[in-house]
Protein backbone atom coordinates (compact mmCIF):
# COMPACT_ATOMS: atom_id res chain seq x y z
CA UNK A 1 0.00 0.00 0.00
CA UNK A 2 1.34 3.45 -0.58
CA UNK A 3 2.27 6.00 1.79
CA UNK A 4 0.59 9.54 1.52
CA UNK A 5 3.44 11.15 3.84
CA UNK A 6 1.08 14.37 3.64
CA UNK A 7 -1.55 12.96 4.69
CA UNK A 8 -0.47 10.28 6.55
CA UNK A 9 2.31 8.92 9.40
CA UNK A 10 3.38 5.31 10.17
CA UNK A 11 4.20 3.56 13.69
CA UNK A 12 6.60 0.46 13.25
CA UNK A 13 7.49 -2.10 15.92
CA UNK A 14 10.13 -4.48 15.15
CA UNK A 15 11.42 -6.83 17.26
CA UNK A 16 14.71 -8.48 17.43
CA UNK A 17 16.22 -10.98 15.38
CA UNK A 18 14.39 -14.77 16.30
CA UNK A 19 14.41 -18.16 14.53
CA UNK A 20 10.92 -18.28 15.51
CA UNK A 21 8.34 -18.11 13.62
CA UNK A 22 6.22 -14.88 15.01
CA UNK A 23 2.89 -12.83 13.99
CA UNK A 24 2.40 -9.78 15.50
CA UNK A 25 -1.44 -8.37 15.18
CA UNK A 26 -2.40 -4.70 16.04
CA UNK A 27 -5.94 -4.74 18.64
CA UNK A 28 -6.17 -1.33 19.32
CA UNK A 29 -4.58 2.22 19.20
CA UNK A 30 -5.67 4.63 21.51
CA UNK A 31 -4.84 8.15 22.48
CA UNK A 32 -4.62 9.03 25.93
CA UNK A 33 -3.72 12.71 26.43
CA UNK A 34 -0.43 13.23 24.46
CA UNK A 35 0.17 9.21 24.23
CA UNK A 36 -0.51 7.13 21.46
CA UNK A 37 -1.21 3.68 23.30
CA UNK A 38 -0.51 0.48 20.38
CA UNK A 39 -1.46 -2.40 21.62
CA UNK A 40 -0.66 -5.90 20.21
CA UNK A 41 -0.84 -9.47 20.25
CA UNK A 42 2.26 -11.84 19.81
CA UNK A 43 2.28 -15.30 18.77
CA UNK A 44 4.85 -17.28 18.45
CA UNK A 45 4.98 -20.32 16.30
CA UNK A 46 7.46 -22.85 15.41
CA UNK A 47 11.34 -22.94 15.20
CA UNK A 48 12.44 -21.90 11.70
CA UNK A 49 15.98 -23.04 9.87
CA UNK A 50 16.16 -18.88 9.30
CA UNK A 51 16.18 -16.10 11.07
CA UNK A 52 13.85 -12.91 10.56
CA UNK A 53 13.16 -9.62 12.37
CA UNK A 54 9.33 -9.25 12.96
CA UNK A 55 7.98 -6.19 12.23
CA UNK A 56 4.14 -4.54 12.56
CA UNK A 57 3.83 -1.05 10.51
CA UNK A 58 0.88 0.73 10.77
CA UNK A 59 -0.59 3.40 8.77
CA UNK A 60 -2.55 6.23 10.69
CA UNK A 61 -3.58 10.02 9.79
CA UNK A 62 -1.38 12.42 10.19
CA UNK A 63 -3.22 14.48 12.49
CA UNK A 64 -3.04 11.41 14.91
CA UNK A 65 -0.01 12.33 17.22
CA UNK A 66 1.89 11.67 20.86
CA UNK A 67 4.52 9.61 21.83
CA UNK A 68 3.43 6.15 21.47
CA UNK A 69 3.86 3.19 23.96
CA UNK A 70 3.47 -0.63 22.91
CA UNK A 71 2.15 -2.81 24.81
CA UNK A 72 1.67 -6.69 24.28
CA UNK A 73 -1.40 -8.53 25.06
């Protein structure tokens, strides 16, 4: 999906490097006063012969803004 940097701004969360296999699914985003609250659900599957960095990016209006704080469910 394209980016409208104008019109819009991304949060990213990536993790660290894992051999596991891992989903990470935004539930909610709220803002609460000048905090952008993410939060997200991990699951972690099977042992993988590779490694990969998981990653969620997010694509929210621009006019959406504060510091934002993950937190896992």
């Amino acid at each position: 999906t394209p980016i409208n940097f104008a019109k819009q701004a991304v949060i990213a969360l990536v993790l660290p490097e894992t051999q596991s296999a891992i989903t990470l699914t935004p539930q909610s985003l709220q803002q609460q006063g000048d905090q952008l609250i993410l939060s997200y659900k991990k699951e972690t599957g099977a042992q993988q012969s590779f490694t990969t960095r998981p990653y969620l990016i997010l694509i929210i209006d621009k006019n959406i803004t504060g510091e934002v704080r993950f937190i896992a469910e």
